[in-house]
PDB file of N, CA and C in Angstrom:
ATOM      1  N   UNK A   1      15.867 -13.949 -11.163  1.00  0.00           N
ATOM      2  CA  UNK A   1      16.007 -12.535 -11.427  1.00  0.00           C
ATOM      3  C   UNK A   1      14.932 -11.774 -10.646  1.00  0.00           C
ATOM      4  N   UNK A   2      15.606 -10.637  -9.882  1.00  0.00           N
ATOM      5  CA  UNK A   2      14.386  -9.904  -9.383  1.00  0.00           C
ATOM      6  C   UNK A   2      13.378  -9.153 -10.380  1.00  0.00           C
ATOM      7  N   UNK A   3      12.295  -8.619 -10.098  1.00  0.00           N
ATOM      8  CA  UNK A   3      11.401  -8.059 -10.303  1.00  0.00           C
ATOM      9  C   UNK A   3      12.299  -6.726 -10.361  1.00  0.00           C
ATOM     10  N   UNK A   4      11.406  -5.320 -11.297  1.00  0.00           N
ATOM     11  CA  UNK A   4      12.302  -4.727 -11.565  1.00  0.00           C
ATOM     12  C   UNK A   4      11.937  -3.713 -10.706  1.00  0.00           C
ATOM     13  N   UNK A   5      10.801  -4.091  -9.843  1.00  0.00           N
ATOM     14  CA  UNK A   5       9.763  -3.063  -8.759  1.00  0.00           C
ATOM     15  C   UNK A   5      10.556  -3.455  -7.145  1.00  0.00           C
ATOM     16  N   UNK A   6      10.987  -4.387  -7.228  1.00  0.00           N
ATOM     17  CA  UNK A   6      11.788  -4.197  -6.328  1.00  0.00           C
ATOM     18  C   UNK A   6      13.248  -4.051  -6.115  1.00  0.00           C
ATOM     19  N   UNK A   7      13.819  -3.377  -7.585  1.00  0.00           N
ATOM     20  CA  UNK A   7      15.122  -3.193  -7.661  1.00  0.00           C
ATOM     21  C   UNK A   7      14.479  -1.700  -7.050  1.00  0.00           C
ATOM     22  N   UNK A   8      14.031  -0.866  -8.194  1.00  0.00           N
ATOM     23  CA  UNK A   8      13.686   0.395  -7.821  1.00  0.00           C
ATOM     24  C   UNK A   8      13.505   0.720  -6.244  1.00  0.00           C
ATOM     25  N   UNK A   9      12.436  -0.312  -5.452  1.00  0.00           N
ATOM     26  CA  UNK A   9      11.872   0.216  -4.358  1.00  0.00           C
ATOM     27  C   UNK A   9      13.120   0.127  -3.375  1.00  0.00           C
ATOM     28  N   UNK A  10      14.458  -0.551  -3.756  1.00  0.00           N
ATOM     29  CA  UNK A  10      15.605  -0.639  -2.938  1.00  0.00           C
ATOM     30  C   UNK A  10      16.600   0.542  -3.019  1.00  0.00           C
ATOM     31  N   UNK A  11      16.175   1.566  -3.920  1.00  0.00           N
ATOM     32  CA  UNK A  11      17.211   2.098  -4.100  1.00  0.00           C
ATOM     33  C   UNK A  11      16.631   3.337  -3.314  1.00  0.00           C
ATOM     34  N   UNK A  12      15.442   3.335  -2.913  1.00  0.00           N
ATOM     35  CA  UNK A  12      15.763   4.875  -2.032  1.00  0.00           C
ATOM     36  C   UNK A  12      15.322   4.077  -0.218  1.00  0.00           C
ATOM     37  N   UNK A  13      15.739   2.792  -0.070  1.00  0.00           N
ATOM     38  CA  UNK A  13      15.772   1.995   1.104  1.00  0.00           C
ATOM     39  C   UNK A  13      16.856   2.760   1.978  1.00  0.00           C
ATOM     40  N   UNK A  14      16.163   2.841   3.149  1.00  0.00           N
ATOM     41  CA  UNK A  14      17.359   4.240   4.300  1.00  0.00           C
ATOM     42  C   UNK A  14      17.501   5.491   3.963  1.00  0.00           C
ATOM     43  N   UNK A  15      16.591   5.761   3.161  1.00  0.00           N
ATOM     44  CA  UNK A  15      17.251   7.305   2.825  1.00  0.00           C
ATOM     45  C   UNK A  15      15.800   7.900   3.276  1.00  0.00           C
ATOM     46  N   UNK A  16      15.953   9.417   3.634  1.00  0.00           N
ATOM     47  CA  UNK A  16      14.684  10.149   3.791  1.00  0.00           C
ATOM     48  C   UNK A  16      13.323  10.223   3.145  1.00  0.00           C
ATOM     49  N   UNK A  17      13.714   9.587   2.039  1.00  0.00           N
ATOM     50  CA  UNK A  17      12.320   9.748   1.409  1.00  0.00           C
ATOM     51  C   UNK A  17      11.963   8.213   1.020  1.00  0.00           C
ATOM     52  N   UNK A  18      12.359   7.320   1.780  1.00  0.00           N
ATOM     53  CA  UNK A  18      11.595   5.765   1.371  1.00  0.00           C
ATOM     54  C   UNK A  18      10.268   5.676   1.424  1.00  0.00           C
ATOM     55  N   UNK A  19       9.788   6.666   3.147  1.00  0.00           N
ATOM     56  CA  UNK A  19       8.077   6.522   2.722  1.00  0.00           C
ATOM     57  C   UNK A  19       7.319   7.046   1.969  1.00  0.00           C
ATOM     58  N   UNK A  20       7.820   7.853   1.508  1.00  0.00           N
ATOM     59  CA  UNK A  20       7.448   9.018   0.117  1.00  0.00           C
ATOM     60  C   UNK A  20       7.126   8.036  -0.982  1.00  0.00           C
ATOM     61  N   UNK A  21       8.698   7.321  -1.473  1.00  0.00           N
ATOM     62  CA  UNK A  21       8.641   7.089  -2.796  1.00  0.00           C
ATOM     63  C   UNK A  21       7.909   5.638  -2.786  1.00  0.00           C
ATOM     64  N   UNK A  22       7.714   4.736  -1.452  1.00  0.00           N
ATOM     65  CA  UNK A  22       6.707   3.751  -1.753  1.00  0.00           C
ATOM     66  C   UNK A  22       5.831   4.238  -1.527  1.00  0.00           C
ATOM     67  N   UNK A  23       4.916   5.200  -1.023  1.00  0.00           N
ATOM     68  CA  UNK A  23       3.537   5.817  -1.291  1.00  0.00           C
ATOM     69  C   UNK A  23       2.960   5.932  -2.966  1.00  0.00           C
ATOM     70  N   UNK A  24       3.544   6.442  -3.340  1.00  0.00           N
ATOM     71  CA  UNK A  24       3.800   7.766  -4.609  1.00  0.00           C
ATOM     72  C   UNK A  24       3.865   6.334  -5.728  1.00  0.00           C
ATOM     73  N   UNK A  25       4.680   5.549  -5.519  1.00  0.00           N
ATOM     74  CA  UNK A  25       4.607   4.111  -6.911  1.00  0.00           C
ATOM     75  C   UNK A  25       3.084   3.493  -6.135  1.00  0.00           C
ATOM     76  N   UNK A  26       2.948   3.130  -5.131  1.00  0.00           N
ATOM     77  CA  UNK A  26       1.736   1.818  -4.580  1.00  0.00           C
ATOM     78  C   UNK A  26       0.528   3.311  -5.369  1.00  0.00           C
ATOM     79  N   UNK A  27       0.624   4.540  -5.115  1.00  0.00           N
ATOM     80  CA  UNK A  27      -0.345   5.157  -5.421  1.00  0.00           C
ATOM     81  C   UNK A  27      -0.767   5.022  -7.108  1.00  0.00           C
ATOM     82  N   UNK A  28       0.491   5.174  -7.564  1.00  0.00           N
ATOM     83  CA  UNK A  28       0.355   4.673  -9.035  1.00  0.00           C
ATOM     84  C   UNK A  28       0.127   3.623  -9.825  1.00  0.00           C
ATOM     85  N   UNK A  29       0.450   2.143  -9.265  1.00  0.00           N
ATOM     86  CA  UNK A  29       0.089   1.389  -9.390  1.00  0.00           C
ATOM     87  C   UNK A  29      -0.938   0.412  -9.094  1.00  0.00           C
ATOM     88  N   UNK A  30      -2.079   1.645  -7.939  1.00  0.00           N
ATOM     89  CA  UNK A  30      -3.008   0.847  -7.203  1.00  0.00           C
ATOM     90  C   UNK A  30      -3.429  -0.104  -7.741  1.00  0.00           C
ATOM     91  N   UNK A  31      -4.499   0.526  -9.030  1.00  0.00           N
ATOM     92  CA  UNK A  31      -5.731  -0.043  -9.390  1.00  0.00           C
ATOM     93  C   UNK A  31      -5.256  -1.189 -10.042  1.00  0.00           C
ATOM     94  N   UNK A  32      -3.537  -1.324 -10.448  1.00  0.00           N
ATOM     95  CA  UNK A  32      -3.283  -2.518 -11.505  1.00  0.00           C
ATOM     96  C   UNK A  32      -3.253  -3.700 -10.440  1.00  0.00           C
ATOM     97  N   UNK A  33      -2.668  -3.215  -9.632  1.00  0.00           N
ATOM     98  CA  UNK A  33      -1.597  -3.853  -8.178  1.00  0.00           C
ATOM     99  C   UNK A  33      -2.978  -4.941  -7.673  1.00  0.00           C
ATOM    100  N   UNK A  34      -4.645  -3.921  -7.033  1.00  0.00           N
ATOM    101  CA  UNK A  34      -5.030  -4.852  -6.555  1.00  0.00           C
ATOM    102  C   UNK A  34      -6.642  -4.756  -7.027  1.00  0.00           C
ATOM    103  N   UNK A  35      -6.781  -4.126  -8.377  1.00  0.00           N
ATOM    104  CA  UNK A  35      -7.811  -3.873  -8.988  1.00  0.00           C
ATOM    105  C   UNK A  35      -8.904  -3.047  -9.028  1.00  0.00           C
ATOM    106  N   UNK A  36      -9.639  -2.379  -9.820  1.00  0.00           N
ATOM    107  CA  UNK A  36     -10.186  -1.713 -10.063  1.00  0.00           C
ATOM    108  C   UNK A  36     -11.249  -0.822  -8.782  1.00  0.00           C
ATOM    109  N   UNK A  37     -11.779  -2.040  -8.433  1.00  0.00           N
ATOM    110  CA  UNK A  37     -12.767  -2.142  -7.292  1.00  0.00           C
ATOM    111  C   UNK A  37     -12.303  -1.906  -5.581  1.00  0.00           C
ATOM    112  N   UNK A  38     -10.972  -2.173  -5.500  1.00  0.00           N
ATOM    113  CA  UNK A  38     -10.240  -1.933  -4.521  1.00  0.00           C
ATOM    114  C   UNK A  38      -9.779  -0.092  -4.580  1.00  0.00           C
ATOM    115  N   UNK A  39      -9.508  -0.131  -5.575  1.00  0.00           N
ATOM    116  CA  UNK A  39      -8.988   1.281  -5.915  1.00  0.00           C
ATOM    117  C   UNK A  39      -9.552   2.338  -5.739  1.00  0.00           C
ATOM    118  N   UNK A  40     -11.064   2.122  -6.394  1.00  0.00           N
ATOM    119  CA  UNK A  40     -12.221   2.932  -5.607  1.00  0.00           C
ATOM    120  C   UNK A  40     -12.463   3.264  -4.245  1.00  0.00           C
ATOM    121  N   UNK A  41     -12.668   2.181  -3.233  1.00  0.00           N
ATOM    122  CA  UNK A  41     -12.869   2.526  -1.802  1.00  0.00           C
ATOM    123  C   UNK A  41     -11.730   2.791  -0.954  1.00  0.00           C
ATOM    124  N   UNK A  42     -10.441   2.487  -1.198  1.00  0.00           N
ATOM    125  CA  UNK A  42      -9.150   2.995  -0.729  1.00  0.00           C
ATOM    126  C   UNK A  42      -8.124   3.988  -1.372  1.00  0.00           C
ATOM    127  N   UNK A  43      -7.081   4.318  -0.487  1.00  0.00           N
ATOM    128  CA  UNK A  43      -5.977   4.667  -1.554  1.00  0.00           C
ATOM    129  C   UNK A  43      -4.968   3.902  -0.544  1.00  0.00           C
ATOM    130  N   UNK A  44      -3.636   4.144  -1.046  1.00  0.00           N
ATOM    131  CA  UNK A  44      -1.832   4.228   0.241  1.00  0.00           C
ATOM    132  C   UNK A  44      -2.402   5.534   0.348  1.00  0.00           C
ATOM    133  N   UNK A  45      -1.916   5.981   1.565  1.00  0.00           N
ATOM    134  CA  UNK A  45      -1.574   7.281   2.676  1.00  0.00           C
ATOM    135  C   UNK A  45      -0.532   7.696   3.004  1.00  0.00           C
ATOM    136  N   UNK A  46       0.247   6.674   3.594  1.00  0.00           N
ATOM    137  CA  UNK A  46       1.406   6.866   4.135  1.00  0.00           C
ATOM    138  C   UNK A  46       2.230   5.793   4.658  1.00  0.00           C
ATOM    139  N   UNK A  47       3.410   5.435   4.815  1.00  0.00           N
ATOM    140  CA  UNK A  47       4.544   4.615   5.619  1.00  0.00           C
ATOM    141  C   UNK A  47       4.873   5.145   6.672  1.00  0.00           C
ATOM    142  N   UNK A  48       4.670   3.603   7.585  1.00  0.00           N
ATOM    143  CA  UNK A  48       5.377   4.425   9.207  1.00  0.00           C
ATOM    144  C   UNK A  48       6.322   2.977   9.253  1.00  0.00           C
ATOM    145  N   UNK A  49       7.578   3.329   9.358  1.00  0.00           N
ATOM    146  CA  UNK A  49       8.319   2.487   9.432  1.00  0.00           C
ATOM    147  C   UNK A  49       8.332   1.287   8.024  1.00  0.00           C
ATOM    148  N   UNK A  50       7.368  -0.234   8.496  1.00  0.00           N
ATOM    149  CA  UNK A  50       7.644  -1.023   7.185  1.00  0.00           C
ATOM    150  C   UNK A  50       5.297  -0.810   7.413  1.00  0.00           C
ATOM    151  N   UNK A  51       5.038  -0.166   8.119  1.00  0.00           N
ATOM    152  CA  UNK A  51       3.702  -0.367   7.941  1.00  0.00           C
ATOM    153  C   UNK A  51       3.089   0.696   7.081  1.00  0.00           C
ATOM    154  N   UNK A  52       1.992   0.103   5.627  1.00  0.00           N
ATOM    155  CA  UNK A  52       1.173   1.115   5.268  1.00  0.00           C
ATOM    156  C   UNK A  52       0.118   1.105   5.211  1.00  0.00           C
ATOM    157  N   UNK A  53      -0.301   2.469   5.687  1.00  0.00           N
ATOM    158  CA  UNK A  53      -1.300   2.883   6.352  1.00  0.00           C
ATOM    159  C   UNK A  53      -2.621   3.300   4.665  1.00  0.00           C
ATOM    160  N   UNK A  54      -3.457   2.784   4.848  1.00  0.00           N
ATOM    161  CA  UNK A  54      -4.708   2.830   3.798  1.00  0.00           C
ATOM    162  C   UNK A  54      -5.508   3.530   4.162  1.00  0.00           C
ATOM    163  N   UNK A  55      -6.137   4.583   3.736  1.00  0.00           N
ATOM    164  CA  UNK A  55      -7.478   5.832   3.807  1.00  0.00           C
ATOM    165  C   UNK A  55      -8.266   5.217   3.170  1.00  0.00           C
ATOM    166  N   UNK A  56      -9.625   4.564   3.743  1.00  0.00           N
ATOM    167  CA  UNK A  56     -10.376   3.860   3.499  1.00  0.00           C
ATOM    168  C   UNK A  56     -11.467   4.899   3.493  1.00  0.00           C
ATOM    169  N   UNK A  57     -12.528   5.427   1.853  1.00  0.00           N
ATOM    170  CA  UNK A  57     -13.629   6.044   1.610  1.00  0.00           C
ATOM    171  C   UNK A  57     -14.723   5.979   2.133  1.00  0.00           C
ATOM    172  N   UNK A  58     -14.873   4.535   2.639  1.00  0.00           N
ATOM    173  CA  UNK A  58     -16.458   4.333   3.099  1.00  0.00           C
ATOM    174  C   UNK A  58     -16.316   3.346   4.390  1.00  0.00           C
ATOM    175  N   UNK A  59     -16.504   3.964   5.406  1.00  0.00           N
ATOM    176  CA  UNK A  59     -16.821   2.658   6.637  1.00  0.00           C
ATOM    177  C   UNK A  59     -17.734   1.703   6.080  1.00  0.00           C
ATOM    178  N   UNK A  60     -18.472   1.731   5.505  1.00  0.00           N
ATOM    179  CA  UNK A  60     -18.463   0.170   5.324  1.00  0.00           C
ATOM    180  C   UNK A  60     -17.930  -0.642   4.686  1.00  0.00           C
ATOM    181  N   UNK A  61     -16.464  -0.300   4.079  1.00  0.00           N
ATOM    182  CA  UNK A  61     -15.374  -1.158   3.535  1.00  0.00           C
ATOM    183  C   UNK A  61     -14.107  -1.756   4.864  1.00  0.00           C
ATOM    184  N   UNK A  62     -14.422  -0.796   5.872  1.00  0.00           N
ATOM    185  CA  UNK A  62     -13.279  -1.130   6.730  1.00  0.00           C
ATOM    186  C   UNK A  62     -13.193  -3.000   7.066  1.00  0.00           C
ATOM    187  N   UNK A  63     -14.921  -3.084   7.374  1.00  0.00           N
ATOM    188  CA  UNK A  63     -14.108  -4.508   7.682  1.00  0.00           C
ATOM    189  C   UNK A  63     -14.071  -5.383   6.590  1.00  0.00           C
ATOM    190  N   UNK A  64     -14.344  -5.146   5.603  1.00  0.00           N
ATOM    191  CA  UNK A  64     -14.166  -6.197   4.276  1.00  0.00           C
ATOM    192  C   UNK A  64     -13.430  -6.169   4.328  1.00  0.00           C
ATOM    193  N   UNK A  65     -11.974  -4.994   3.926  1.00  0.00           N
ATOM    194  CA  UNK A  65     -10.900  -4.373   3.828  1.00  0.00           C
ATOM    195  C   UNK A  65     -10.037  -5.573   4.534  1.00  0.00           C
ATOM    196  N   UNK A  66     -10.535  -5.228   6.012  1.00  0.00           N
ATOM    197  CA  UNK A  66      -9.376  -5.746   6.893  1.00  0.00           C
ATOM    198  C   UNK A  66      -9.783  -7.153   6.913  1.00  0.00           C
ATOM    199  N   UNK A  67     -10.562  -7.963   6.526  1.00  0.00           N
ATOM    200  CA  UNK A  67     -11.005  -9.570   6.048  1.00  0.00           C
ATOM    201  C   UNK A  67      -9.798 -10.104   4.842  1.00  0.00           C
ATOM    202  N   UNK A  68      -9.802  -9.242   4.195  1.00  0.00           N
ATOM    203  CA  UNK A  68      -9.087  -9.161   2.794  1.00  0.00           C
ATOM    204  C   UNK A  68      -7.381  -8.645   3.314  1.00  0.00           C
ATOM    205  N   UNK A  69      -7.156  -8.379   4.322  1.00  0.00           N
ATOM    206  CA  UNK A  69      -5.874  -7.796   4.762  1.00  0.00           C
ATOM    207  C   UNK A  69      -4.484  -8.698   4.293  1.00  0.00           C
ATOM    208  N   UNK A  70      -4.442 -10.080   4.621  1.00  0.00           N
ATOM    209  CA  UNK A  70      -3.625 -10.827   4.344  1.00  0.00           C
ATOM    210  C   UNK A  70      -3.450 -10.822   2.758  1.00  0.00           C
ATOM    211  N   UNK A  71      -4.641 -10.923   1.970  1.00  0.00           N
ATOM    212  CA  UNK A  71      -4.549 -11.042   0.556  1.00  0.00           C
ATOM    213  C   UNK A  71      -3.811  -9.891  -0.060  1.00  0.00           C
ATOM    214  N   UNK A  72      -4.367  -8.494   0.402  1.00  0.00           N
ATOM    215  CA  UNK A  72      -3.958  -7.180   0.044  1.00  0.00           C
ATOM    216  C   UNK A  72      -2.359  -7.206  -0.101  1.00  0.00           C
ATOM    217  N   UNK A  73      -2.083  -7.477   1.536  1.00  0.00           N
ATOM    218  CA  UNK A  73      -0.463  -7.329   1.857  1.00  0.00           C
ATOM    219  C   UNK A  73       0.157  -8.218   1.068  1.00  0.00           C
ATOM    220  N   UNK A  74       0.382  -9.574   0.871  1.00  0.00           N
ATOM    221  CA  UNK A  74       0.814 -10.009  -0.154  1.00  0.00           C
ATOM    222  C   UNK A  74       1.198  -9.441  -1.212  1.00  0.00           C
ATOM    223  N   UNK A  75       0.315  -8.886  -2.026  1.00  0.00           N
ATOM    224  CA  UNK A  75       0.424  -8.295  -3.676  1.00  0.00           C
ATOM    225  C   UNK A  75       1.244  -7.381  -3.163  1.00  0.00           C
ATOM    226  N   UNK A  76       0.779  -6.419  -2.023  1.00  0.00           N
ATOM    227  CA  UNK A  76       1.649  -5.102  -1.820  1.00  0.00           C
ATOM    228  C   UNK A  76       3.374  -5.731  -1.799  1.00  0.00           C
ATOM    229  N   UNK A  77       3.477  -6.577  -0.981  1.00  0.00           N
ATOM    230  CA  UNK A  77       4.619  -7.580  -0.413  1.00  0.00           C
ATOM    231  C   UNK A  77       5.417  -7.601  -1.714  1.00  0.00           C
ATOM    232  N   UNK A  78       4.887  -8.308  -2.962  1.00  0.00           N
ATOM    233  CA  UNK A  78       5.088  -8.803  -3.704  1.00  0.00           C
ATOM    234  C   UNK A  78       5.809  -7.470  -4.742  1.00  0.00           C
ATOM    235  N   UNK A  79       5.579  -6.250  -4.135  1.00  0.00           N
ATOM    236  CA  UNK A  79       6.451  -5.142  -5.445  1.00  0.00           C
ATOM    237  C   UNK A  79       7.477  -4.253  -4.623  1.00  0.00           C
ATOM    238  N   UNK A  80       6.842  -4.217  -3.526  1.00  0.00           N
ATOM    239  CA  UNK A  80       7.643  -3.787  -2.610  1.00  0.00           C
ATOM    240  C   UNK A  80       9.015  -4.473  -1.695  1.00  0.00           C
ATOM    241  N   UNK A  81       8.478  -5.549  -1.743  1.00  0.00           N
ATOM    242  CA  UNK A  81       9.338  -6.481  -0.750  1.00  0.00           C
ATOM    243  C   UNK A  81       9.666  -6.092   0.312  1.00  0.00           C
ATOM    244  N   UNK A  82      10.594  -5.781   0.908  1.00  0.00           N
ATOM    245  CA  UNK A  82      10.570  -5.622   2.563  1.00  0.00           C
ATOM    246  C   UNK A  82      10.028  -3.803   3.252  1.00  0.00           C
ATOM    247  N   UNK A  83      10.033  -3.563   2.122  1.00  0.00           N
ATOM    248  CA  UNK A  83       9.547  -2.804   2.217  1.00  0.00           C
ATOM    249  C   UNK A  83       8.079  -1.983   3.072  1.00  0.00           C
ATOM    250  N   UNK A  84       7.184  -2.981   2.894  1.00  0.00           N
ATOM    251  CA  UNK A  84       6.103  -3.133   3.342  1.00  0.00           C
ATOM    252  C   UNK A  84       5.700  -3.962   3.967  1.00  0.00           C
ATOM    253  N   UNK A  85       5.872  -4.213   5.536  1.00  0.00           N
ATOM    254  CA  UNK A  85       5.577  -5.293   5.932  1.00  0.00           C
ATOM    255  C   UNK A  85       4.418  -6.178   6.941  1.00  0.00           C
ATOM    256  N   UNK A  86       3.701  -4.923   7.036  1.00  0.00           N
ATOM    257  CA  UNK A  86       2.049  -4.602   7.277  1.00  0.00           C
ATOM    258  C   UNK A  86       1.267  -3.882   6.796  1.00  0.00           C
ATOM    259  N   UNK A  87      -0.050  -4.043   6.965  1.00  0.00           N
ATOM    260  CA  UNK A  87      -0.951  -3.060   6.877  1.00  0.00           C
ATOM    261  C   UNK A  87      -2.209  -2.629   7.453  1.00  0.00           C
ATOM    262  N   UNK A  88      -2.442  -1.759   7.325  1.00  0.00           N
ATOM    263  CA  UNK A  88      -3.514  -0.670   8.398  1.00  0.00           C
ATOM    264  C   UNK A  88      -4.490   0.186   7.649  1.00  0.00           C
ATOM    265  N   UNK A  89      -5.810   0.068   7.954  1.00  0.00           N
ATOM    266  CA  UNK A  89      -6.561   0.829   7.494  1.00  0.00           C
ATOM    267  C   UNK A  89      -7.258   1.888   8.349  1.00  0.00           C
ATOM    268  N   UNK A  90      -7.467   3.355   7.560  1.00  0.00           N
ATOM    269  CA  UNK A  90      -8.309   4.137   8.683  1.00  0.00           C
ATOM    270  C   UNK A  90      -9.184   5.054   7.818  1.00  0.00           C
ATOM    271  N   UNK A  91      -9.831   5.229   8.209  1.00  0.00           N
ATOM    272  CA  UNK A  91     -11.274   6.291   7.592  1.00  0.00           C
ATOM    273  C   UNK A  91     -10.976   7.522   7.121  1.00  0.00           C
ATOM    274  N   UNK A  92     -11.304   8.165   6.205  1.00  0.00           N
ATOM    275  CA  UNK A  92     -10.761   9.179   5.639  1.00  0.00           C
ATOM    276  C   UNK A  92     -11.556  10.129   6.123  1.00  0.00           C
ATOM    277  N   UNK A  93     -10.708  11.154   6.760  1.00  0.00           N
ATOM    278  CA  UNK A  93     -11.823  12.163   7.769  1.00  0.00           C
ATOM    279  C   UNK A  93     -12.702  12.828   6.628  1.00  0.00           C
ATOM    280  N   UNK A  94     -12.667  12.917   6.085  1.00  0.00           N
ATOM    281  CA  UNK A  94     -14.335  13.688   5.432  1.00  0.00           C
ATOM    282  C   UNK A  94     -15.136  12.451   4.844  1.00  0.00           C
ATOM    283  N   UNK A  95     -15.016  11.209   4.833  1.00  0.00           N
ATOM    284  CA  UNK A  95     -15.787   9.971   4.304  1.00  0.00           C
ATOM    285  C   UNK A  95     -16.772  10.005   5.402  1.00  0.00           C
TER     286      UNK A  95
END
């Protein structure tokens, strides 16, 4: 049986607002998704295509961040499903 996060994340799949509505749930579910401490120095930003893009608070998380990249994408992987099929981090212009 699927997960019920990726029934949802299929149903606005091809339509105009897919990068919207996986922003808007990964935003809501950050802190559960990849914990507390993660949640703090990042947020989701945005979808370009299957890639999402992370606003990272503090340069000195970028390269932990991206050390931790494979682990991150997974969990993300894991609610989203095809949904998301990379990820990218970038500095949040006023950080």
């Amino acid at each position: 049986m699927e997960p019920l996060s990726k029934i949802l994340f299929s149903l606005y799949q091809g339509t105009p607002f897919n990068d919207e509505w996986i922003v808007g749930c990964l935003q809501g579910a950050w802190a559960g998704l990849l914990g507390d401490r993660i949640d703090k120095v990042c947020r989701p930003a945005a979808v370009h295509g299957r890639e999402l893009v992370v606003e990272v608070f503090n340069a000195d998380w970028l390269p932990i961040l991206s050390g931790m990249k494979l682990k991150l994408l997974e969990r993300i992987h894991s609610v989203t499903g095809d949904g998301v099929l990379q990820i990218s981090f970038k500095l949040r212009n006023d950080a």
